[in-house]
N, C-alpha and C. Protein backbone atom coordinates (compact mmCIF):
# COMPACT_ATOMS: atom_id res chain seq x y z
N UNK A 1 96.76 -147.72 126.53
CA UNK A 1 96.40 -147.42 125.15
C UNK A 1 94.91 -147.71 124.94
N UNK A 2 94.37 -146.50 124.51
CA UNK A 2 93.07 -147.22 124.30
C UNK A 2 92.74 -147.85 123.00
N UNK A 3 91.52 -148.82 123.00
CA UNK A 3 91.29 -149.76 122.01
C UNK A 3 89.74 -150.02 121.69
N UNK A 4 89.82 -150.24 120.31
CA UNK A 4 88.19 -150.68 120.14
C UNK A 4 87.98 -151.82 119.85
N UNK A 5 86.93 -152.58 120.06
CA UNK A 5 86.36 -153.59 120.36
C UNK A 5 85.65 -153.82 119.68
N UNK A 6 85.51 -154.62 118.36
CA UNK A 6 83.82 -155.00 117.84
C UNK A 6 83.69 -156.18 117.80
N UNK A 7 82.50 -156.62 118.24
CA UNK A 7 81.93 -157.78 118.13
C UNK A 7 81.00 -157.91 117.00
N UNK A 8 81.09 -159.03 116.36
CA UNK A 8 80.99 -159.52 115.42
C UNK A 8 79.94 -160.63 115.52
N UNK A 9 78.36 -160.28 114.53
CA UNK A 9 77.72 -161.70 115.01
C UNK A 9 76.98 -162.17 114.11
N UNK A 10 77.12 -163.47 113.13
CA UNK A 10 75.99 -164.09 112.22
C UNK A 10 74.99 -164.96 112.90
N UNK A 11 73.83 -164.07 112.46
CA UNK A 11 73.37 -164.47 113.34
C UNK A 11 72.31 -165.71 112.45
N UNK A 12 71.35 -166.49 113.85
CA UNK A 12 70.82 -167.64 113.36
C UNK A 12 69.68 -168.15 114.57
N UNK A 13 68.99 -169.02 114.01
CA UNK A 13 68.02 -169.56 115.28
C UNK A 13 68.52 -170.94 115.88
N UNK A 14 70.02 -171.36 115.14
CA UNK A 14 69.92 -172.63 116.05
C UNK A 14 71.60 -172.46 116.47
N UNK A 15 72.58 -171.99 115.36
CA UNK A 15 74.05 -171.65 115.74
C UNK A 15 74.10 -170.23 115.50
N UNK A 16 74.79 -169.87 116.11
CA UNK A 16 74.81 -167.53 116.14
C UNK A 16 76.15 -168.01 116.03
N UNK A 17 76.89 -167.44 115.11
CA UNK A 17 78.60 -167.24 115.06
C UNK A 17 78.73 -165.78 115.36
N UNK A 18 79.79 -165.86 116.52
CA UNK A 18 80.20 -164.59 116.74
C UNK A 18 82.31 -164.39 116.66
N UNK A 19 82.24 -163.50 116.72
CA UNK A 19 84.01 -163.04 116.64
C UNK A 19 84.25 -161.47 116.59
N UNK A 20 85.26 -161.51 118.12
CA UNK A 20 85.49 -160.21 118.45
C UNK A 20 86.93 -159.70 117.81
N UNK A 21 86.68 -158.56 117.32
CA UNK A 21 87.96 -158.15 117.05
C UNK A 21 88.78 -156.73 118.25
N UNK A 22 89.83 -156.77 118.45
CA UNK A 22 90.35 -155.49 118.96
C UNK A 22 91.92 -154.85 117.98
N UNK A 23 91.40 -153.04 118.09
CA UNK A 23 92.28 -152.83 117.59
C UNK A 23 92.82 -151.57 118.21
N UNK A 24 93.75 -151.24 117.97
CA UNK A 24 93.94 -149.69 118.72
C UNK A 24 93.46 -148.88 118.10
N UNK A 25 92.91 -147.88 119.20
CA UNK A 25 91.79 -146.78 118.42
C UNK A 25 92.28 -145.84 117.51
N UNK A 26 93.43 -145.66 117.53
CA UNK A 26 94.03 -144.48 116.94
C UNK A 26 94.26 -145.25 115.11
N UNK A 27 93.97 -146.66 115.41
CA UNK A 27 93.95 -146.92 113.90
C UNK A 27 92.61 -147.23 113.20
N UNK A 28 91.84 -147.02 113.59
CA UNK A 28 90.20 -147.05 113.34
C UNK A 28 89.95 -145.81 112.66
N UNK A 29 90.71 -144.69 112.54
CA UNK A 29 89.92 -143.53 111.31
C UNK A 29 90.70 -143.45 110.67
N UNK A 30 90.63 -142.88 109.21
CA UNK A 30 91.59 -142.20 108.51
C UNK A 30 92.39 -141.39 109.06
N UNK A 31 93.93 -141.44 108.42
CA UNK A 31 94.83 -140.80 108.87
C UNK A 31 95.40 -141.38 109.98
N UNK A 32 94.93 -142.60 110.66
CA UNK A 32 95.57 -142.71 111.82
C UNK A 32 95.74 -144.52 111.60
N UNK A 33 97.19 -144.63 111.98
CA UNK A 33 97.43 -146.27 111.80
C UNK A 33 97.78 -146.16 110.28
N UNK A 34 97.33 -148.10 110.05
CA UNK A 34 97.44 -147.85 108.02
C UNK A 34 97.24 -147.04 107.65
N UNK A 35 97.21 -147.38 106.43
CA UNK A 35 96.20 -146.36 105.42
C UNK A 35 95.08 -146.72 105.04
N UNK A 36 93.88 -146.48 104.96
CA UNK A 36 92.33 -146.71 105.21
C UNK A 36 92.11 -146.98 104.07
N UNK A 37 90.95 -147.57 104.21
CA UNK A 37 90.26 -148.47 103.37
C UNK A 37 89.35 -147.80 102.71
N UNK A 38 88.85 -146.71 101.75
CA UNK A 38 87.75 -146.65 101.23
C UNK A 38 86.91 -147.84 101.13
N UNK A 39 85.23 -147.76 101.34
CA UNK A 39 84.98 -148.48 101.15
C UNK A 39 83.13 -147.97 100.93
N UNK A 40 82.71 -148.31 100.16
CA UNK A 40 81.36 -148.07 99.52
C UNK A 40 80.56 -148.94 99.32
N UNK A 41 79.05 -148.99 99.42
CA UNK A 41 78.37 -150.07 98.97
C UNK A 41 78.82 -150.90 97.42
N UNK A 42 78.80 -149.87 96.69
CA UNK A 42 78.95 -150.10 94.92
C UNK A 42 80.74 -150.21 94.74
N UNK A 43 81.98 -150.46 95.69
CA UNK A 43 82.63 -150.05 95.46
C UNK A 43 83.88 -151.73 96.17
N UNK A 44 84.33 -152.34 95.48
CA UNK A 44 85.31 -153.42 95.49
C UNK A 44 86.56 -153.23 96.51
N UNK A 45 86.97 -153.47 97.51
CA UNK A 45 87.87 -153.35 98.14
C UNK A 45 88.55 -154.74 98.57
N UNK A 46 89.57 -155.11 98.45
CA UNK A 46 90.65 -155.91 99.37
C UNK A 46 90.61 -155.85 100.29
N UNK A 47 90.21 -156.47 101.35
CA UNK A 47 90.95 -156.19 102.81
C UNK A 47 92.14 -157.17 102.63
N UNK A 48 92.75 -156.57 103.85
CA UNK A 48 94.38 -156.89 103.96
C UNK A 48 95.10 -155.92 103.26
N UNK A 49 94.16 -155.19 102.08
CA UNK A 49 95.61 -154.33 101.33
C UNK A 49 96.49 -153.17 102.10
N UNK A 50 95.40 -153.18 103.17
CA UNK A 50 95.92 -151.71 103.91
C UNK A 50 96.81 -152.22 104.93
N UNK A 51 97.62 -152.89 105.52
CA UNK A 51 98.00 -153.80 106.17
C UNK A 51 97.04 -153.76 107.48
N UNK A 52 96.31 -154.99 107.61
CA UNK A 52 95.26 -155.36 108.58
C UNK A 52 95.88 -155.89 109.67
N UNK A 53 97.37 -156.31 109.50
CA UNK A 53 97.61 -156.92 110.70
C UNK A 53 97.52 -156.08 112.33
N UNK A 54 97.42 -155.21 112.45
CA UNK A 54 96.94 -154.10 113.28
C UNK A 54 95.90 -154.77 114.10
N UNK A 55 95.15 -155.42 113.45
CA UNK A 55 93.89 -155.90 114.25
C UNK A 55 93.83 -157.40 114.88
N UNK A 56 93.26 -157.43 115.96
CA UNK A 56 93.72 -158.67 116.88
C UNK A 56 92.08 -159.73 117.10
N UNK A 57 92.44 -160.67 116.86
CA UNK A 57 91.41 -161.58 117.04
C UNK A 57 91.24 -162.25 118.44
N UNK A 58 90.15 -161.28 119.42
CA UNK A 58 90.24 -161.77 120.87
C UNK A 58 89.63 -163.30 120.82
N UNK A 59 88.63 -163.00 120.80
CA UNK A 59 87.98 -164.47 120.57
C UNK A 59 86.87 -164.71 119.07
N UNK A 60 86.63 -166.09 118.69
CA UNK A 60 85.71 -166.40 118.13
C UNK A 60 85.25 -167.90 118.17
N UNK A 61 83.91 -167.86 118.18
CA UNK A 61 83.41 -169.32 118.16
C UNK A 61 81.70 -169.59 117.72
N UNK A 62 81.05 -170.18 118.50
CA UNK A 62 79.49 -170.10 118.11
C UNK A 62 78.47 -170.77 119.25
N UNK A 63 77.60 -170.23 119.06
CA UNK A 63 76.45 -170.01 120.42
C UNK A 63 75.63 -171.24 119.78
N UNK A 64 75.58 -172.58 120.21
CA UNK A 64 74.58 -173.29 119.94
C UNK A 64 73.31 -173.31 121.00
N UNK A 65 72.18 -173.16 120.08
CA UNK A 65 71.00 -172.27 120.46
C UNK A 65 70.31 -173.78 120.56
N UNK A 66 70.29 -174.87 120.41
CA UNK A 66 69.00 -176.09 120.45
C UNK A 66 69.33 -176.31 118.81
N UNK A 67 68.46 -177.54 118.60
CA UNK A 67 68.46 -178.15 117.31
C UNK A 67 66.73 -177.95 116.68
N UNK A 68 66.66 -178.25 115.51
CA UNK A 68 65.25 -178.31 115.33
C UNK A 68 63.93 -178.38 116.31
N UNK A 69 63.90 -179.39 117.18
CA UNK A 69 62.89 -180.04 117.93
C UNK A 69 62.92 -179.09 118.91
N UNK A 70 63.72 -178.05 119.24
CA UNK A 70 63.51 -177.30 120.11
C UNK A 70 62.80 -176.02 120.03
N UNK A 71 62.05 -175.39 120.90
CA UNK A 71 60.66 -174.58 120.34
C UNK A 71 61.83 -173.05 119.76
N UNK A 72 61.20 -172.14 119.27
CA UNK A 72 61.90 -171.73 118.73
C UNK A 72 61.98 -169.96 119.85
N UNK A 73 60.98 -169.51 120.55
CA UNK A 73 60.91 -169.11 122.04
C UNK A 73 61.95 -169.61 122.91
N UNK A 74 62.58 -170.73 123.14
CA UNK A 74 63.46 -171.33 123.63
C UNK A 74 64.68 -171.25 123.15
N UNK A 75 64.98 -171.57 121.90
CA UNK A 75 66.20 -170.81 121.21
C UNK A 75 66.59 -169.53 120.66
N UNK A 76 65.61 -168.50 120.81
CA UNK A 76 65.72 -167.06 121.43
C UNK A 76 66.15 -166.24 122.53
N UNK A 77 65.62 -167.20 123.34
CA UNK A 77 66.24 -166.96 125.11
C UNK A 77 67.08 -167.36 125.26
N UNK A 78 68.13 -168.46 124.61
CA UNK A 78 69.01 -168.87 124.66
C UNK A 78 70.16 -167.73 124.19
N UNK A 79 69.55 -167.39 122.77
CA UNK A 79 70.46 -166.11 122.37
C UNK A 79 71.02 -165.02 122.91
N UNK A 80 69.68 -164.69 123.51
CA UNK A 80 69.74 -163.39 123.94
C UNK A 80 71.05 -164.05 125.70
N UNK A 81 70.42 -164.89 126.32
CA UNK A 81 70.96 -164.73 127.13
C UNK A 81 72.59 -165.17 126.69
N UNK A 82 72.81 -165.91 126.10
CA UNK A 82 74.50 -165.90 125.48
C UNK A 82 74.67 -164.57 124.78
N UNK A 83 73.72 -164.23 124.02
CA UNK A 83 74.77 -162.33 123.79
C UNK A 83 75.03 -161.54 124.83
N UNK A 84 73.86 -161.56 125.74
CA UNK A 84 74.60 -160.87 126.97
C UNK A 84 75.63 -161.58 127.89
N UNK A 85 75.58 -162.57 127.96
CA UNK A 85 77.07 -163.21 128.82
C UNK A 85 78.63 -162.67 127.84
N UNK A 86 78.31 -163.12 126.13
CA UNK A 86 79.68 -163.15 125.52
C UNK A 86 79.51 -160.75 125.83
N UNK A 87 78.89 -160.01 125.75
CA UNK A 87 79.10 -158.62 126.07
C UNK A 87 79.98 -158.48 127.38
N UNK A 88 79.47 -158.90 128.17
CA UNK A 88 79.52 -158.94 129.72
C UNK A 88 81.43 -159.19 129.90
N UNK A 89 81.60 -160.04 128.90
CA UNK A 89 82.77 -160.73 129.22
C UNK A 89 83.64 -160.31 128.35
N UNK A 90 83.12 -159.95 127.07
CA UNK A 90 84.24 -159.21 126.26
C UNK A 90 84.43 -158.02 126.39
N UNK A 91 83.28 -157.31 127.21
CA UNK A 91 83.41 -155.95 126.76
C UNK A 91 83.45 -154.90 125.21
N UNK A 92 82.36 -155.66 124.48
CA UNK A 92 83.01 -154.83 123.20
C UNK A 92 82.00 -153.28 122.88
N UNK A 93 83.04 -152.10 122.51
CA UNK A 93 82.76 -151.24 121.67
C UNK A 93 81.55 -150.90 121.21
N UNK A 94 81.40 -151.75 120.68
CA UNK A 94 80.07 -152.03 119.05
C UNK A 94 80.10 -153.30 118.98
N UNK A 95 78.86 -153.43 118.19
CA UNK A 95 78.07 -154.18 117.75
C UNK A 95 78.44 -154.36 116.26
N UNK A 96 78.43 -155.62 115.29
CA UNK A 96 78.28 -155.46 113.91
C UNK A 96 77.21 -156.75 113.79
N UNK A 97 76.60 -156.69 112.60
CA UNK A 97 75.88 -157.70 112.39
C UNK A 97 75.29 -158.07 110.85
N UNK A 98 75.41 -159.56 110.36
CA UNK A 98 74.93 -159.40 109.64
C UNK A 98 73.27 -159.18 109.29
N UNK A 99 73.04 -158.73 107.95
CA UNK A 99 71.62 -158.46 107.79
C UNK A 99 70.75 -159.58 107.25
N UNK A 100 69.74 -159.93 107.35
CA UNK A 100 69.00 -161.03 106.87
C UNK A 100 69.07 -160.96 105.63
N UNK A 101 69.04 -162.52 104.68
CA UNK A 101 69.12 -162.50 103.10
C UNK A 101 68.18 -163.36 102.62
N UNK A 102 67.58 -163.30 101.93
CA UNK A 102 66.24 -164.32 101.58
C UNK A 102 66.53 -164.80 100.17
N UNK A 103 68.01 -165.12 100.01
CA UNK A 103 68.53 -166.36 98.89
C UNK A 103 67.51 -167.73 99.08
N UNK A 104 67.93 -167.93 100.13
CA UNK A 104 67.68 -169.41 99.88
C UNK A 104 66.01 -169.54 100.67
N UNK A 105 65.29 -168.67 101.31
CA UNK A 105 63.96 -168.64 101.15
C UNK A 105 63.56 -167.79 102.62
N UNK A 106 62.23 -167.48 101.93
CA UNK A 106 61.45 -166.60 103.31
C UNK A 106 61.49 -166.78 104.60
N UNK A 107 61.33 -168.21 104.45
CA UNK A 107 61.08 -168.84 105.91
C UNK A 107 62.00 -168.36 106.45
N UNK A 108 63.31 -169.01 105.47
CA UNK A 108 65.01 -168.79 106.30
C UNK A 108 65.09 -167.21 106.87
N UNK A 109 64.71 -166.36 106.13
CA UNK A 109 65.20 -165.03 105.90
C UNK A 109 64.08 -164.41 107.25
N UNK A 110 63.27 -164.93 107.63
CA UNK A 110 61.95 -164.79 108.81
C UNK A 110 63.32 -165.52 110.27
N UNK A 111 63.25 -166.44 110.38
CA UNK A 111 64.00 -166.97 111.10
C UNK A 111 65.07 -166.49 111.49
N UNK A 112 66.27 -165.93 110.32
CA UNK A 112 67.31 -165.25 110.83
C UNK A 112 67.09 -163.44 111.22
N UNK A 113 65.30 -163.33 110.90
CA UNK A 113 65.06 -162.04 111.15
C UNK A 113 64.66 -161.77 112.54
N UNK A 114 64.47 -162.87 113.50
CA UNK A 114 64.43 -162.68 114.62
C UNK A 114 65.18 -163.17 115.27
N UNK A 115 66.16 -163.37 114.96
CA UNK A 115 67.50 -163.95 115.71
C UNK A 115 68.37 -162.52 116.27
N UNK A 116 68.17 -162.30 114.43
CA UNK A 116 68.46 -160.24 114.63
C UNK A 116 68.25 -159.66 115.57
N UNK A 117 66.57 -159.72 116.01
CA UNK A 117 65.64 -158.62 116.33
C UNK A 117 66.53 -158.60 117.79
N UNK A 118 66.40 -160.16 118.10
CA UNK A 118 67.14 -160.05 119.96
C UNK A 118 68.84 -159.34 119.79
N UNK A 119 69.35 -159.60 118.91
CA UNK A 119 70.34 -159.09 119.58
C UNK A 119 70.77 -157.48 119.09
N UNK A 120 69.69 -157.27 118.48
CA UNK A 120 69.73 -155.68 117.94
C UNK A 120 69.10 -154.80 119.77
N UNK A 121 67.64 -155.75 119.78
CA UNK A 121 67.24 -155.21 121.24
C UNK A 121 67.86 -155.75 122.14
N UNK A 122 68.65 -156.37 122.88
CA UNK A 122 70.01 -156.67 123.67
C UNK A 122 71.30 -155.76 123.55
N UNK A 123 71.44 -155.65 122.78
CA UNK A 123 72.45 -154.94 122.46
C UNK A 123 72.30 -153.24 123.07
N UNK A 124 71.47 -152.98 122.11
CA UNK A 124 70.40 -151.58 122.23
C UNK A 124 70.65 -151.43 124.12
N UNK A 125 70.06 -152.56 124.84
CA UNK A 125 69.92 -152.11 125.88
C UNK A 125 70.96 -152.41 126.89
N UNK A 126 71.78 -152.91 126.47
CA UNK A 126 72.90 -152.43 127.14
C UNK A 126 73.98 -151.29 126.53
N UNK A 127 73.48 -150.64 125.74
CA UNK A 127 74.02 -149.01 125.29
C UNK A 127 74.81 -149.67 124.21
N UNK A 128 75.04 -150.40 123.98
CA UNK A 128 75.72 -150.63 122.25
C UNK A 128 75.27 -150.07 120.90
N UNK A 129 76.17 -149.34 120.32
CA UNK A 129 76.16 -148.81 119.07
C UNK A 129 76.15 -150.57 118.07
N UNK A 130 74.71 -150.62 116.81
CA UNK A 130 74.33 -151.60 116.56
C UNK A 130 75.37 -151.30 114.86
N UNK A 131 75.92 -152.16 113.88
CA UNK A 131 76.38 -151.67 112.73
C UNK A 131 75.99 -153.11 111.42
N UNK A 132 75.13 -152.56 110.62
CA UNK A 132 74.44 -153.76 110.08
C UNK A 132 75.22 -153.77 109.08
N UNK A 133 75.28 -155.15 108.03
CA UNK A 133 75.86 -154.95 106.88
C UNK A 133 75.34 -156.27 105.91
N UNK A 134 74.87 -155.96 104.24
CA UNK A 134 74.56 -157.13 103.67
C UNK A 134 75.67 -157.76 103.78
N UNK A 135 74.88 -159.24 102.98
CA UNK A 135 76.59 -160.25 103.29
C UNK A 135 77.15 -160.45 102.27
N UNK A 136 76.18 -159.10 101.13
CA UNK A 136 77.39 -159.37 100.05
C UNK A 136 78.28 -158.37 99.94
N UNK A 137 78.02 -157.19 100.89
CA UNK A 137 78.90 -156.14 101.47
C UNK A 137 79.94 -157.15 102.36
N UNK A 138 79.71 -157.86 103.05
CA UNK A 138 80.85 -158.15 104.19
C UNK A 138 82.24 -159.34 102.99
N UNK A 139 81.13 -160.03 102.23
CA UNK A 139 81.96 -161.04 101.55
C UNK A 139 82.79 -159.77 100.49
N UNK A 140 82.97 -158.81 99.93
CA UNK A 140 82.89 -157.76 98.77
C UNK A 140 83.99 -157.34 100.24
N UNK A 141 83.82 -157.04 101.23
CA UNK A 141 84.79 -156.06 101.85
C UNK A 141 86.22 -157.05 102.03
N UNK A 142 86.27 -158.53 102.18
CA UNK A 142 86.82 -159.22 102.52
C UNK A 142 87.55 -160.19 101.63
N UNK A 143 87.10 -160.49 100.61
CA UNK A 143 87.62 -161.15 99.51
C UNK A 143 87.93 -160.49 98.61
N UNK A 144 87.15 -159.28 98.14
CA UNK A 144 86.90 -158.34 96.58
C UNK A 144 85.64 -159.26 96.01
N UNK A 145 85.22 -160.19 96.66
CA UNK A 145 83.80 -160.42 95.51
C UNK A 145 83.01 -161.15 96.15
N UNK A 146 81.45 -160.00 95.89
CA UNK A 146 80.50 -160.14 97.02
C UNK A 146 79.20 -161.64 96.94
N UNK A 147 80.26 -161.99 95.91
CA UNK A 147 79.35 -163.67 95.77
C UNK A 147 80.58 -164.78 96.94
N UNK A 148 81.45 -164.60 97.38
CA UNK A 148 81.99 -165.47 97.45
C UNK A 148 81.71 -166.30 98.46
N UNK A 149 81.88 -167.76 98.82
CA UNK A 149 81.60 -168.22 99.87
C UNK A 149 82.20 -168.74 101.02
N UNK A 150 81.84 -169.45 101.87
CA UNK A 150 81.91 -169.39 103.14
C UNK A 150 83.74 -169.58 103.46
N UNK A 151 83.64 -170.84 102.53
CA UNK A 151 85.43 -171.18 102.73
C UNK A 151 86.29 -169.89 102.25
N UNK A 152 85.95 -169.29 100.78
CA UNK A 152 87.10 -168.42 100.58
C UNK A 152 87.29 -167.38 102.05
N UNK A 153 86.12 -166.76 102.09
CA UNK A 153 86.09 -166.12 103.11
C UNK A 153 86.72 -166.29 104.69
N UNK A 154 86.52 -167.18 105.02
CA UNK A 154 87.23 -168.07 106.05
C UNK A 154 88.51 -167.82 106.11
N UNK A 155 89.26 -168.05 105.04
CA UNK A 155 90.67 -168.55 104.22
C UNK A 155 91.30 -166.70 104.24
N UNK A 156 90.30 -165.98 104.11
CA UNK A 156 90.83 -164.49 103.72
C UNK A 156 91.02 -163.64 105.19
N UNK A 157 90.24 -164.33 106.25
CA UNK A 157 89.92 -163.84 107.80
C UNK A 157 91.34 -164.11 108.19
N UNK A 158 91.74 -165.68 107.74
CA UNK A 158 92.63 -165.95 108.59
C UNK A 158 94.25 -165.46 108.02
N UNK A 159 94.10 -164.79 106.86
CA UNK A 159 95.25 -164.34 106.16
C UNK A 159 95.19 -162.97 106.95
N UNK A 160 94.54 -161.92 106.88
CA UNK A 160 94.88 -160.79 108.14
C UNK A 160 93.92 -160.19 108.91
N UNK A 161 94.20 -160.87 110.15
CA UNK A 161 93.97 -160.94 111.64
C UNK A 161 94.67 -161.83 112.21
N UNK A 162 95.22 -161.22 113.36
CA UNK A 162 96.16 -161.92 113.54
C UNK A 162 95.30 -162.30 115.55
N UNK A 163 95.58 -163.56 115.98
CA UNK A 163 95.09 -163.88 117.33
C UNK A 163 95.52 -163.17 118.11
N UNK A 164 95.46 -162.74 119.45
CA UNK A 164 95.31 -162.36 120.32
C UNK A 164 96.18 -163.10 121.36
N UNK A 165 97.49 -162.94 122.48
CA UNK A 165 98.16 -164.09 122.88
C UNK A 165 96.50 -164.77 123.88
N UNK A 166 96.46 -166.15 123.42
CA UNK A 166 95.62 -167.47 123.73
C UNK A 166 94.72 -167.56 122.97
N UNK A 167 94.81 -166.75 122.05
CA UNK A 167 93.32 -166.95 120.98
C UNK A 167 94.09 -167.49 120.14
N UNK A 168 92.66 -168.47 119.51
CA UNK A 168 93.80 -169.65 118.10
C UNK A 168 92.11 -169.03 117.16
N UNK A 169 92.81 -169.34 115.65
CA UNK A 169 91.79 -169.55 114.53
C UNK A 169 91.81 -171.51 114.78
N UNK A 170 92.29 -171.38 114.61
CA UNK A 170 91.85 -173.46 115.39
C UNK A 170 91.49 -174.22 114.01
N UNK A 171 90.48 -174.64 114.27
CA UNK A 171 89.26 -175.27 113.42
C UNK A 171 87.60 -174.65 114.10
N UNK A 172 88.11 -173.67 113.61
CA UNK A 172 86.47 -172.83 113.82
C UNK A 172 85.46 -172.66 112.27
N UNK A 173 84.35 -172.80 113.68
CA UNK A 173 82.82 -173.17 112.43
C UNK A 173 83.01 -171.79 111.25
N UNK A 174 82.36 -172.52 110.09
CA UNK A 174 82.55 -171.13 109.26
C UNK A 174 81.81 -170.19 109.74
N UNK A 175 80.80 -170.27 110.92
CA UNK A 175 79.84 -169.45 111.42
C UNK A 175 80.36 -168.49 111.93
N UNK A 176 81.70 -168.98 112.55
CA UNK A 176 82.14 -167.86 113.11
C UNK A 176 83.49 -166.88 112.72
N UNK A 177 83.65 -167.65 111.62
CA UNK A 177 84.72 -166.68 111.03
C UNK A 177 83.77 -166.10 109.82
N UNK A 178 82.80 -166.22 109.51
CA UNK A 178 81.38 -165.47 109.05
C UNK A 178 81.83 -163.62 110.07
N UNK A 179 81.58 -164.43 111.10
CA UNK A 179 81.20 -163.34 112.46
C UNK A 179 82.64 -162.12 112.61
N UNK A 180 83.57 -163.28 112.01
CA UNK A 180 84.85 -162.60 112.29
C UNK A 180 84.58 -161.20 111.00
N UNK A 181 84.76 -161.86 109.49
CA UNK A 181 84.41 -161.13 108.98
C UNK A 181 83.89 -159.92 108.64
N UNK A 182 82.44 -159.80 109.69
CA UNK A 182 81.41 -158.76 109.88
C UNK A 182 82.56 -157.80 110.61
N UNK A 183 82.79 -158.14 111.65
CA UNK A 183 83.44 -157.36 112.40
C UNK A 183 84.56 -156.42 111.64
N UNK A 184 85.46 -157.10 110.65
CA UNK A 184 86.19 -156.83 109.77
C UNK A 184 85.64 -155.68 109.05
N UNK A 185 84.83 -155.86 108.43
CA UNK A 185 83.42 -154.70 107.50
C UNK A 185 83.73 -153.70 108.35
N UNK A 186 82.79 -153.84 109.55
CA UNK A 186 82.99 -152.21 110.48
C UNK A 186 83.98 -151.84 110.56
N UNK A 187 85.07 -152.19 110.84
CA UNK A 187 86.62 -151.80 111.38
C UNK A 187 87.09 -150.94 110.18
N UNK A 188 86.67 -151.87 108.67
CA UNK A 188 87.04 -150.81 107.91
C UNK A 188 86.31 -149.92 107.21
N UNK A 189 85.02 -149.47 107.57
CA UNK A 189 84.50 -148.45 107.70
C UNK A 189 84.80 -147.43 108.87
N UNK A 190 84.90 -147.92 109.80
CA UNK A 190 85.40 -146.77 110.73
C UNK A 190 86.79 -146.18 109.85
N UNK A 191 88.00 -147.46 109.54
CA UNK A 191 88.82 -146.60 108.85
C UNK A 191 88.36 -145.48 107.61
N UNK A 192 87.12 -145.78 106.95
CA UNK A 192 86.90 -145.30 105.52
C UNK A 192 87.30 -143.53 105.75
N UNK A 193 88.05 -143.11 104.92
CA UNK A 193 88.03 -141.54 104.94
C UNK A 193 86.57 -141.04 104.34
N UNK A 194 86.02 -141.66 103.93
CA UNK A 194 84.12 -141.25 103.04
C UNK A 194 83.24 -141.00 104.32
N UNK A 195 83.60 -142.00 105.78
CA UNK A 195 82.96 -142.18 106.67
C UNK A 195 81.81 -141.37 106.84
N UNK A 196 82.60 -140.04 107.69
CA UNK A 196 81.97 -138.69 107.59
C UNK A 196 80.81 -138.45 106.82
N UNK A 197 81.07 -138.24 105.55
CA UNK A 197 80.39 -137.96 104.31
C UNK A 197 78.83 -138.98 104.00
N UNK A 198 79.60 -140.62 104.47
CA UNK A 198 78.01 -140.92 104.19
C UNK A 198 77.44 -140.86 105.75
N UNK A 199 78.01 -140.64 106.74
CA UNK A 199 77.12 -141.22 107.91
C UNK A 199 76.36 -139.45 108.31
């Protein structure tokens, strides 16, 4: 049976949360599997309403990159080389990612903008299709409301997706059920019947 694969990644300069999802391909577009998710920038959706359990949580966890004191060249190379090991080993599909947000300040929003950059160009070069999304699109695709935070969100990942036999939701960082999330976003855009239309 074939299956798609997205990996899922928030990204960061000192922890990168990532989380792969797999699902069978034939339920990734409209018309095929559930019933699909419209889903729009300007436009409120539930996940889970379509029944999500379809989709399997291979792995998730988080890439610790160094702490402060470590140069920040150094916790880049770190990235990049853990995105290509977790590719290598998962094999995924696509790419999703979140997009940089400059809430809480420039600096931050500079910092998580080159955390991006590597694994957009990593990705890129090992032939991965890249799929960006704000995070008040990913929180809005996943809860219904694109303010919400880290815990509800968390709490809504682990209501539908279901593990993978040896994969646990455990006690994982919110970083990476962040990551799980993202992944979630794409999956139900691939389902969106609009797909077509906006891409």
């Amino acid at each position: 049976m074939a299956v798609v694969r997205i990996l899922g990644i928030d990204p960061g300069t000192m922890v990168v949360g990532y989380g792969c999802l797999e699902v069978a391909a034939a339920a990734t577009t409209a018309g095929g599997g559930p019933a699909p998710l419209a889903m729009r920038a300007s436009n409120v959706v539930r996940a889970g309403a379509g029944g999500g359990q379809d989709a399997r949580l291979v792995i998730a966890g988080v890439l610790r990159l160094g702490g402060r004191d470590a140069a920040i060249g150094v916790r880049l190379h770190a990235l990049a080389v853990g995105f290509r090991a977790l590719v290598c080993d998962l094999q995924p599909t696509e790419v999703a990612i979140e997009e940089a947000f400059h809430g809480k300040s420039v600096q931050a929003a500079l910092r998580i903008g080159e955390a991006r950059g590597v694994v957009l160009a990593e990705a890129t070069a090992l032939g991965l299709g890249v799929h960006q999304f704000a995070p008040a699109r990913v929180k809005r695709c996943v809860t219904g409301n694109g303010a919400a935070d880290k815990t509800a969100v968390a709490a809504m990942v682990r209501q539908f997706v279901r593990p993978a036999p040896g994969a646990a939701f455990g006690a994982l960082p919110l970083d990476a059920t962040d990551a799980v999330a993202v992944a979630w976003t794409r999956l139900e855009e691939r389902r969106s019947p609009i797909l077509a239309i906006e891409s």
